[in-house]
N, C-alpha and C. Protein backbone atom coordinates (compact mmCIF):
# COMPACT_ATOMS: atom_id res chain seq x y z
N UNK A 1 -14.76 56.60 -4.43
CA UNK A 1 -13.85 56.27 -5.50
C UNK A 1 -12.80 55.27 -4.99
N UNK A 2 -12.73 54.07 -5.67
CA UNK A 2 -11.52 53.42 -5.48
C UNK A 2 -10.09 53.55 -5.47
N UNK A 3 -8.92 53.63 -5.07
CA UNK A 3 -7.91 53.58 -5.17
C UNK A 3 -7.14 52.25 -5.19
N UNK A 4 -5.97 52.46 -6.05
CA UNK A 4 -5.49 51.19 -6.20
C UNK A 4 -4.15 51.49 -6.46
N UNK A 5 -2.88 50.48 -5.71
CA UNK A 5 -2.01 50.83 -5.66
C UNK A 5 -0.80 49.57 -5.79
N UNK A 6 -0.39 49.30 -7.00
CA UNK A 6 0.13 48.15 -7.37
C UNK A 6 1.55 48.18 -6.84
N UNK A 7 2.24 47.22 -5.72
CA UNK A 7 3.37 46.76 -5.68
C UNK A 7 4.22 45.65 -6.03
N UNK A 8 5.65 45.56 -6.42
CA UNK A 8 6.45 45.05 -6.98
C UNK A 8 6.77 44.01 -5.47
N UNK A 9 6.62 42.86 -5.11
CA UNK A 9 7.33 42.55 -3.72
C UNK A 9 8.03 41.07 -4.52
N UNK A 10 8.70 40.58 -3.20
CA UNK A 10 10.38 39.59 -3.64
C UNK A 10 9.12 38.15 -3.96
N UNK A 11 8.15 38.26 -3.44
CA UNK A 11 7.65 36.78 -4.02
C UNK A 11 6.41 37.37 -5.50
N UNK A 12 6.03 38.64 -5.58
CA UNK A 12 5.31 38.72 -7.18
C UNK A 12 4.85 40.26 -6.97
N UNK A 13 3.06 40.39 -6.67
CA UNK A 13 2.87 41.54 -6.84
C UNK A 13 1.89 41.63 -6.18
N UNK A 14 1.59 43.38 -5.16
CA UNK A 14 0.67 43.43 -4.33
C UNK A 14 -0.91 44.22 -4.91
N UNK A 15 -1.79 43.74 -4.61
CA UNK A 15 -2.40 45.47 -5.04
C UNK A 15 -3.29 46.00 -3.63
N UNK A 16 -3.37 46.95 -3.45
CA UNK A 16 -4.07 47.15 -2.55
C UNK A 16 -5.24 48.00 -2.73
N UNK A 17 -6.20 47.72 -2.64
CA UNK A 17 -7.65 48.91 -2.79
C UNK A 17 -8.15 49.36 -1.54
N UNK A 18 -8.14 50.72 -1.62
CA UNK A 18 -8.72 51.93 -0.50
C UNK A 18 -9.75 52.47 -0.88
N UNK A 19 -10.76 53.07 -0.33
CA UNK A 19 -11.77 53.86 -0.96
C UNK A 19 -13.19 53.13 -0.53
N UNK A 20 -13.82 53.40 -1.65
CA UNK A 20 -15.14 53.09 -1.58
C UNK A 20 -15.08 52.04 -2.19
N UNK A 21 -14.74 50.66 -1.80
CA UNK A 21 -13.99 49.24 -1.89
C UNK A 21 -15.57 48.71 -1.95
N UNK A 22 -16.28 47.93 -2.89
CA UNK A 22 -17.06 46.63 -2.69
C UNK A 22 -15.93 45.45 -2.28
N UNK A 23 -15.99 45.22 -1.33
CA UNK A 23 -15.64 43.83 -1.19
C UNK A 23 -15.58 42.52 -2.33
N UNK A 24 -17.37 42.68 -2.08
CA UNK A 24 -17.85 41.87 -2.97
C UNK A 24 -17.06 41.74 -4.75
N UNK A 25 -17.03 42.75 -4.92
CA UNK A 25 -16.33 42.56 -6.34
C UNK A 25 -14.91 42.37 -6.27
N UNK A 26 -14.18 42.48 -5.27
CA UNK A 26 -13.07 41.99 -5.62
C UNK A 26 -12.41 40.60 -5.51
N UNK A 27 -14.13 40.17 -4.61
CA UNK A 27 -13.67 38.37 -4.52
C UNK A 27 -14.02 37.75 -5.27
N UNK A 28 -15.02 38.53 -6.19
CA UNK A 28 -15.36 38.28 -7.17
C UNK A 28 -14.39 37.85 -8.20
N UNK A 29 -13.74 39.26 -8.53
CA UNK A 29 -12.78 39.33 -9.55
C UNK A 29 -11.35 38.33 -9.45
N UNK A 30 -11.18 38.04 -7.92
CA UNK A 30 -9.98 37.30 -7.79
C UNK A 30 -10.81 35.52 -7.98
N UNK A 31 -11.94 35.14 -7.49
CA UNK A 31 -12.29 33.96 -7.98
C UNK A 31 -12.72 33.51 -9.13
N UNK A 32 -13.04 34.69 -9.82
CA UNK A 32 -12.80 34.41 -11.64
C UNK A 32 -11.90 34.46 -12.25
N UNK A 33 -10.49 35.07 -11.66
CA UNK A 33 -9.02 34.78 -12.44
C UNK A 33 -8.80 33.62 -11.54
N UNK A 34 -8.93 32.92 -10.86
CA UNK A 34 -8.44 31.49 -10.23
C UNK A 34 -8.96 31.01 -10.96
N UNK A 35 -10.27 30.70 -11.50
CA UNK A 35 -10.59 29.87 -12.11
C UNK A 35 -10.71 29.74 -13.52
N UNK A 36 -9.68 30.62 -14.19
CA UNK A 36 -9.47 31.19 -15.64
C UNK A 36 -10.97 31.59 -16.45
N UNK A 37 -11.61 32.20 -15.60
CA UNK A 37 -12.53 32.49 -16.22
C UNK A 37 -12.85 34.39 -16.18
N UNK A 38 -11.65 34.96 -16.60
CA UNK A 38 -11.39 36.06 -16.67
C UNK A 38 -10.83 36.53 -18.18
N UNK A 39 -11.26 37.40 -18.36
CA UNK A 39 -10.51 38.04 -19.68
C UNK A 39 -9.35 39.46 -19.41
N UNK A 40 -9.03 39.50 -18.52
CA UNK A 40 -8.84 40.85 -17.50
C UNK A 40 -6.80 40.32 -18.33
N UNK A 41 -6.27 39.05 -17.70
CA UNK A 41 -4.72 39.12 -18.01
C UNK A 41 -5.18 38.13 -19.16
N UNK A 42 -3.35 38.50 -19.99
CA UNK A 42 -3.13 37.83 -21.23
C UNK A 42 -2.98 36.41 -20.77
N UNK A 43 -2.60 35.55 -21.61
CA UNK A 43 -2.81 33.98 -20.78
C UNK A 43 -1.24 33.90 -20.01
N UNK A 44 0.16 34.19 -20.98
CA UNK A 44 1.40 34.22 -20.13
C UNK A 44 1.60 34.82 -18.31
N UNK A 45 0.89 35.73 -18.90
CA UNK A 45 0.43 36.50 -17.46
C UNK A 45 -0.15 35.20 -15.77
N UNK A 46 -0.94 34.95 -16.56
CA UNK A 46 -2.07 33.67 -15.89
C UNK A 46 -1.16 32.68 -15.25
N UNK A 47 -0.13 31.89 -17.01
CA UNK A 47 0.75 30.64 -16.23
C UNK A 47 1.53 31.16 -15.33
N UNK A 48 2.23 32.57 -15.55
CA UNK A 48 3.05 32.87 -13.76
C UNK A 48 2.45 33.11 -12.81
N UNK A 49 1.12 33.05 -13.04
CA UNK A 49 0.80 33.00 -10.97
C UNK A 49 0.75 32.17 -10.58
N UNK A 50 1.45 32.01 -9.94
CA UNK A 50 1.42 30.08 -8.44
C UNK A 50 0.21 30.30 -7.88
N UNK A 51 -0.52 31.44 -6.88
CA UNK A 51 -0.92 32.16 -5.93
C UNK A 51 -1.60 33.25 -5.85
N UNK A 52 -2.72 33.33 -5.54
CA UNK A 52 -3.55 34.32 -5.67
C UNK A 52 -4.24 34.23 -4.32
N UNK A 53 -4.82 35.17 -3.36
CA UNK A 53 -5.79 35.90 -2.70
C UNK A 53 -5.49 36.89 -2.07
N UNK A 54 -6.75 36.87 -1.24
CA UNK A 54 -7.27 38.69 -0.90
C UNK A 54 -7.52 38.55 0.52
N UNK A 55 -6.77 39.72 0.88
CA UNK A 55 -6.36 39.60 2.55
C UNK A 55 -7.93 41.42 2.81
N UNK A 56 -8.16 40.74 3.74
CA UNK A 56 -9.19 42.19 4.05
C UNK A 56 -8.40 42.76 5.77
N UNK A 57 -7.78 44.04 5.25
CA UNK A 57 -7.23 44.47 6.07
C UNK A 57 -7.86 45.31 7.04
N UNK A 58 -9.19 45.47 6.79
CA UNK A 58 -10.10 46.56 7.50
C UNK A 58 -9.93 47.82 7.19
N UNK A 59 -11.10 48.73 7.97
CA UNK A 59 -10.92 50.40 7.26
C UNK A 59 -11.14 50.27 6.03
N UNK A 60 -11.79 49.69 5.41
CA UNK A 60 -11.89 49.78 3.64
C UNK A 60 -10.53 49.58 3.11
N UNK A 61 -9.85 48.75 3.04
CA UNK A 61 -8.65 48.45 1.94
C UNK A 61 -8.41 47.02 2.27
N UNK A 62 -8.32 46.69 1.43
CA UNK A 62 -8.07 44.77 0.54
C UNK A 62 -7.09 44.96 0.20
N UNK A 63 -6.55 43.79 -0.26
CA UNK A 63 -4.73 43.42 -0.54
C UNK A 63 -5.10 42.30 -1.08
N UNK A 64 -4.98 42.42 -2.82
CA UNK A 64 -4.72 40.59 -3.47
C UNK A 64 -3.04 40.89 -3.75
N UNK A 65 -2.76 39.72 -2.96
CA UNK A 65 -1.12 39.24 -3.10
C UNK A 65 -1.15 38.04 -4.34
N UNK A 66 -0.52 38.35 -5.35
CA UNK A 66 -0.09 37.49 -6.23
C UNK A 66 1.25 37.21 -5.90
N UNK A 67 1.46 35.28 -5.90
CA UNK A 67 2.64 34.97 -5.70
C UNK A 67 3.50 34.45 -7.37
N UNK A 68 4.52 34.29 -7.86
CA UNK A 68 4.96 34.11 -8.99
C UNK A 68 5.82 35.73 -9.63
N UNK A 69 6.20 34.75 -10.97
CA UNK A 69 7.23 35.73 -11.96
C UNK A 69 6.65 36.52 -12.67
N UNK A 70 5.66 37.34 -11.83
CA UNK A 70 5.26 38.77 -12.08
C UNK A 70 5.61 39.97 -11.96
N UNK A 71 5.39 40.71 -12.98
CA UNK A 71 5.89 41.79 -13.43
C UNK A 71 5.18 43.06 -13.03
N UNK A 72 5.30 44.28 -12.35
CA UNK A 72 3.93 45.31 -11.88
C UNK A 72 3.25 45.48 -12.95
N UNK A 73 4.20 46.25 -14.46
CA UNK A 73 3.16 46.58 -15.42
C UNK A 73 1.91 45.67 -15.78
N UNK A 74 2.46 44.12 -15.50
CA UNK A 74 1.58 43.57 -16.31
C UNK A 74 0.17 43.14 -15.79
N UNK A 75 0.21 43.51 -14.27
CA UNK A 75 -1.07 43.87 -13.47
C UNK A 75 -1.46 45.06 -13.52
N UNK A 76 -0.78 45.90 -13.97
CA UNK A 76 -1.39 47.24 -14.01
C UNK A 76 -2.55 47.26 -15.58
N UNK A 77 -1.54 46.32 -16.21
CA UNK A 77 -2.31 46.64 -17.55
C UNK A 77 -4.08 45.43 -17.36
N UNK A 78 -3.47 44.61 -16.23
CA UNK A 78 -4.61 44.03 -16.30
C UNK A 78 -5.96 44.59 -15.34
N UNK A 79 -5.92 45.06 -14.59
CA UNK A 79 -7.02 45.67 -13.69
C UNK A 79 -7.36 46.84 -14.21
N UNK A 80 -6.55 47.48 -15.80
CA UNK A 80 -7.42 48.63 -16.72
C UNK A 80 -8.28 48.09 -17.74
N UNK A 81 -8.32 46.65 -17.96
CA UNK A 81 -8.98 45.78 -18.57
C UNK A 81 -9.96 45.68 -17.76
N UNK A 82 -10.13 45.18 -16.60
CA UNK A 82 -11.02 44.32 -15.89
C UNK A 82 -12.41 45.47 -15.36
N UNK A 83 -13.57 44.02 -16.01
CA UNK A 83 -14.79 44.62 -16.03
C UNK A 83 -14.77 44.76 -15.04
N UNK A 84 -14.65 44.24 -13.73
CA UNK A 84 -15.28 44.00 -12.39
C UNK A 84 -15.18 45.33 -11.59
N UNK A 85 -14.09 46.23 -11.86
CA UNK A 85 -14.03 47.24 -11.29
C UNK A 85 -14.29 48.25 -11.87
């Protein structure tokens, strides 16, 4: 089972996934919101990210750092949308 754990930090928002992590889908999921080809955030959502990727920290847990005037809820509400996971 995945875990996921959304933080608020001074440049936007963290998430981090633990668990039984595909990799694969989350580079997935972060190179289909780079390339607006996601339905996962609303579009306002989209124009505040400067910055997007995914740090692989080992031990099973990933970290996509979004940089910009993001808000936690509004990643929270987007990764309960998103097919990929």
């Amino acid at each position: 089972m995945i875990q996921k754990t959304v933080n608020k930090t001074a440049q936007g928002v963290d998430i981090h996934f633990t668990g039984s992590v595909d990799k694969t889908k989350i580079f997935t999921m972060v190179e289909n919101c780079s390339h607006g080809k996601c339905d996962c955030m609303k579009e306002d959502t989209k124009r505040k990210i400067k910055e997007m990727h995914v740090e692989d920290l080992g031990d099973g847990e990933i970290k996509i750092v979004l940089t910009g005037d993001i808000e936690k809820q509004e990643i929270n509400e987007a990764i309960q949308r998103s097919k990929v996971l």
